[in-house]
Protein backbone atom coordinates (compact mmCIF):
# COMPACT_ATOMS: atom_id res chain seq x y z
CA UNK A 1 57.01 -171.01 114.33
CA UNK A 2 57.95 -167.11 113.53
CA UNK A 3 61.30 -166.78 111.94
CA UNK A 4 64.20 -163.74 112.52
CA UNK A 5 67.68 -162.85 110.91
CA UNK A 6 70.49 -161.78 113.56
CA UNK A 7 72.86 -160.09 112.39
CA UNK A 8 76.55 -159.82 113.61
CA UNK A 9 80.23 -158.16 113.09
CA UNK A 10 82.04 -161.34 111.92
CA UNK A 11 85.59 -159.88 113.72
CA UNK A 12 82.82 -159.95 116.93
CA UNK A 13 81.05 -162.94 116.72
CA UNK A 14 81.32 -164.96 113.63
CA UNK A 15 78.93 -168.11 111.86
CA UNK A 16 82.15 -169.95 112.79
CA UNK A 17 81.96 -169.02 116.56
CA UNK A 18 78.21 -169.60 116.73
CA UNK A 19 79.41 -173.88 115.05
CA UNK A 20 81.88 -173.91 117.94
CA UNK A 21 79.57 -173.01 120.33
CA UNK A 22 77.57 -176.67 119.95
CA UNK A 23 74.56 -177.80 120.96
CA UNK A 24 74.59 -175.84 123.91
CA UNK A 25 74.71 -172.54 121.80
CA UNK A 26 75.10 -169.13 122.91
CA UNK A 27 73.31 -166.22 123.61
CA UNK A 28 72.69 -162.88 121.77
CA UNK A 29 73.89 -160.20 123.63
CA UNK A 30 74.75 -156.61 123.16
CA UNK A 31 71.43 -155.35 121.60
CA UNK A 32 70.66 -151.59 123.34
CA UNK A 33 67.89 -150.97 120.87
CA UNK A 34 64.04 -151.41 122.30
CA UNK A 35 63.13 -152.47 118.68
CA UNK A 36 65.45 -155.34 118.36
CA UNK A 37 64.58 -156.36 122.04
CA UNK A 38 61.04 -156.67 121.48
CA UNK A 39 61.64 -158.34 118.88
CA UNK A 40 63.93 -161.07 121.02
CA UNK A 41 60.89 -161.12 123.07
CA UNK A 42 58.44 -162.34 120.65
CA UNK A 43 60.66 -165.27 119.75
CA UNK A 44 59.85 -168.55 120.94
CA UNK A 45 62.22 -171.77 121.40
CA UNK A 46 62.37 -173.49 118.54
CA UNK A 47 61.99 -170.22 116.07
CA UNK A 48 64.32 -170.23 113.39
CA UNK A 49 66.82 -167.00 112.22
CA UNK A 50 69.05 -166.28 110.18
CA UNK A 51 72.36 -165.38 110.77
CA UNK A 52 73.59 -162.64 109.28
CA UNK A 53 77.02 -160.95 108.77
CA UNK A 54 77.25 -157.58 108.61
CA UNK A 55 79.65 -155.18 108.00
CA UNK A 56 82.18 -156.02 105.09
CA UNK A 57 80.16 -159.16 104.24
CA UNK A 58 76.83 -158.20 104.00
CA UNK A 59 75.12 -161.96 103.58
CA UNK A 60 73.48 -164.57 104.98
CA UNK A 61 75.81 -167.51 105.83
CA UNK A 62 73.89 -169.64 108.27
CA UNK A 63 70.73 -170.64 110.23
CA UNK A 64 70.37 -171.12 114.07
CA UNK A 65 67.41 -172.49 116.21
CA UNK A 66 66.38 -170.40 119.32
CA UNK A 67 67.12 -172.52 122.31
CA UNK A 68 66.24 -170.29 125.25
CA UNK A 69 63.59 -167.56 125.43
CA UNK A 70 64.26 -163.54 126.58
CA UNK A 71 66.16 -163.33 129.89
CA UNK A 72 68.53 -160.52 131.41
CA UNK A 73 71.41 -159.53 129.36
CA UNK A 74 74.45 -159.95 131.73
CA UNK A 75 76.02 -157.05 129.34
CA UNK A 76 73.55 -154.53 130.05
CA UNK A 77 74.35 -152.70 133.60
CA UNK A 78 71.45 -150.74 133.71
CA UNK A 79 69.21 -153.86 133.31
CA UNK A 80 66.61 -152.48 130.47
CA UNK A 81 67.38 -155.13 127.87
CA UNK A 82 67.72 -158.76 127.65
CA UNK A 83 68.80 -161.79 125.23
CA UNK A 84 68.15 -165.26 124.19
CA UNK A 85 70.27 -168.18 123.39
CA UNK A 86 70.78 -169.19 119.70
CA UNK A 87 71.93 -172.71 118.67
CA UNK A 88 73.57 -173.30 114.60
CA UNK A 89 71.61 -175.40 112.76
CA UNK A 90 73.20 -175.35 109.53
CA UNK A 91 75.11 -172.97 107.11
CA UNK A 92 73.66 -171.54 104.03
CA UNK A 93 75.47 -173.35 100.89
CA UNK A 94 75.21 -170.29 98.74
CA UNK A 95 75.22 -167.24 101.00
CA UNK A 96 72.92 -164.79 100.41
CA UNK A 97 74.19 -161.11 99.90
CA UNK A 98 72.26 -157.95 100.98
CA UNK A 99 72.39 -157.17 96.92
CA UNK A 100 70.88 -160.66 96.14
CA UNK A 101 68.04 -159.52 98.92
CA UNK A 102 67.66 -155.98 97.48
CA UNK A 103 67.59 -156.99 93.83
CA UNK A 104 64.56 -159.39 94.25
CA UNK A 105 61.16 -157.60 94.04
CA UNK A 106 59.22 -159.95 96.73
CA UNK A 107 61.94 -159.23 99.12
CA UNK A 108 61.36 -155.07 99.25
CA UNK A 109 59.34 -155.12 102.28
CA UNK A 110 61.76 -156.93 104.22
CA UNK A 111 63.03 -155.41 107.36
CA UNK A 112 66.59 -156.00 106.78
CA UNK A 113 65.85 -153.53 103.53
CA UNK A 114 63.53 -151.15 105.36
CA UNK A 115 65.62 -151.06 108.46
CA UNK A 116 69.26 -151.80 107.99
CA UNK A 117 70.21 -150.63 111.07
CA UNK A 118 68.46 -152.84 113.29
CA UNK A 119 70.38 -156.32 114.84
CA UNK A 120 67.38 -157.97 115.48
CA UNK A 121 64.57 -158.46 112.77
CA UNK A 122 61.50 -160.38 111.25
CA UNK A 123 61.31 -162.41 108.45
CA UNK A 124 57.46 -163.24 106.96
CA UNK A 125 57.41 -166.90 105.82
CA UNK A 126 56.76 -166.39 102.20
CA UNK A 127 60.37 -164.38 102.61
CA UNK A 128 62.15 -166.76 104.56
CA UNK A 129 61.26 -169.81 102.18
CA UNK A 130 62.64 -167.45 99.45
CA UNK A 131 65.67 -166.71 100.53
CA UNK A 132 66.09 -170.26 101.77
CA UNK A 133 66.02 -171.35 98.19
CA UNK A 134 68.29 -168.52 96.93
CA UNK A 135 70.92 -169.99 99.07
CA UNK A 136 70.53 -173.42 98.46
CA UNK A 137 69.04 -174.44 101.71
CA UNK A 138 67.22 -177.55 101.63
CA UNK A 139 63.62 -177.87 104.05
C-alpha cells in the first residue's frame, strides 16, 4: 500500500463534501500539473491519502481510500491528464496544520514542505504513521 495527501480549496471541494459523497466517493479532478498526475497514476485502489485543505486552513482534516485507479479527466478538454476516485474513510480528530508538519524535524523531507505547490503528493510510511499520531488517528 503507498500512501498520498490531496489537497483541496475547502470553498471548492471540502472534507465535508468528500463525507457526503458516500461510499461511492468521488473523483479528483482538476489537476493540470504532469507531476501531480503521475503521481495519480502510481496509486493503486486501496492506497490511502490524506486530505488536505489548503488555502486559509492549511491542515490535514481527513483520510480517504482510493477506490478507482487513473482514468480520463472529464475536465480536461485537451485530454492530457486524468483522475481517480477517492472514498472518506475517516476524519483526523486533531487536524494537523502545515506549521505542526513544518515544525517537526522527521517531517522536512516531506513533499508537502519541499513542494507546496503541488495538489497531488507522496507520503513515505515512516511520515504517514507520524502524522497519523499527531492527529490522533487511531490504526
Amino acid at each position: 500500500m503507498a500512501y498520498w495527501l490531496f489537497k483541496s480549496e475547502p470553498g471548492t471541494w471540502s472534507w465535508d463534501d468528500q463525507v457526503k459523497a458516500g461510499k461511492k466517493g468521488e473523483h479528483w479532478d482538476g489537476v493540470r500539473n504532469y507531476q501531480a498526475d503521475n503521481n495519480m497514476k502510481a496509486m493503486r485502489k486501496g492506497d490511502l491519502g490524506f486530505f488536505y485543505h489548503s488555502v486559509n486552513e492549511k491542515r490535514i482534516v481527513g483520510i480517504v481510500k482510493v477506490i478507482r485507479e487513473h482514468y480520463p479527466d472529464h475536465t480536461d478538454p485537451k485530454g492530457r491528464f486524468g483522475m481517480v476516485d477517492v472514498q472518506a474513510v475517516k476524519p483526523v480528530p486533531n487536524p494537523v496544520t502545515l506549521a505542526d508538519i513544518k515544525a517537526e524535524p522527521r517531517l522536512q523531507d516531506l513533499a508537502l514542505v519541499r513542494q507546496s505547490r503541488l495538489s497531488v503528493t507522496p507520503v513515505d510510511p515512516e511520515s504517514w504513521a507520524l502524522i497519523c499520531e499527531m492527529g490522533g488517528v487511531k490504526p
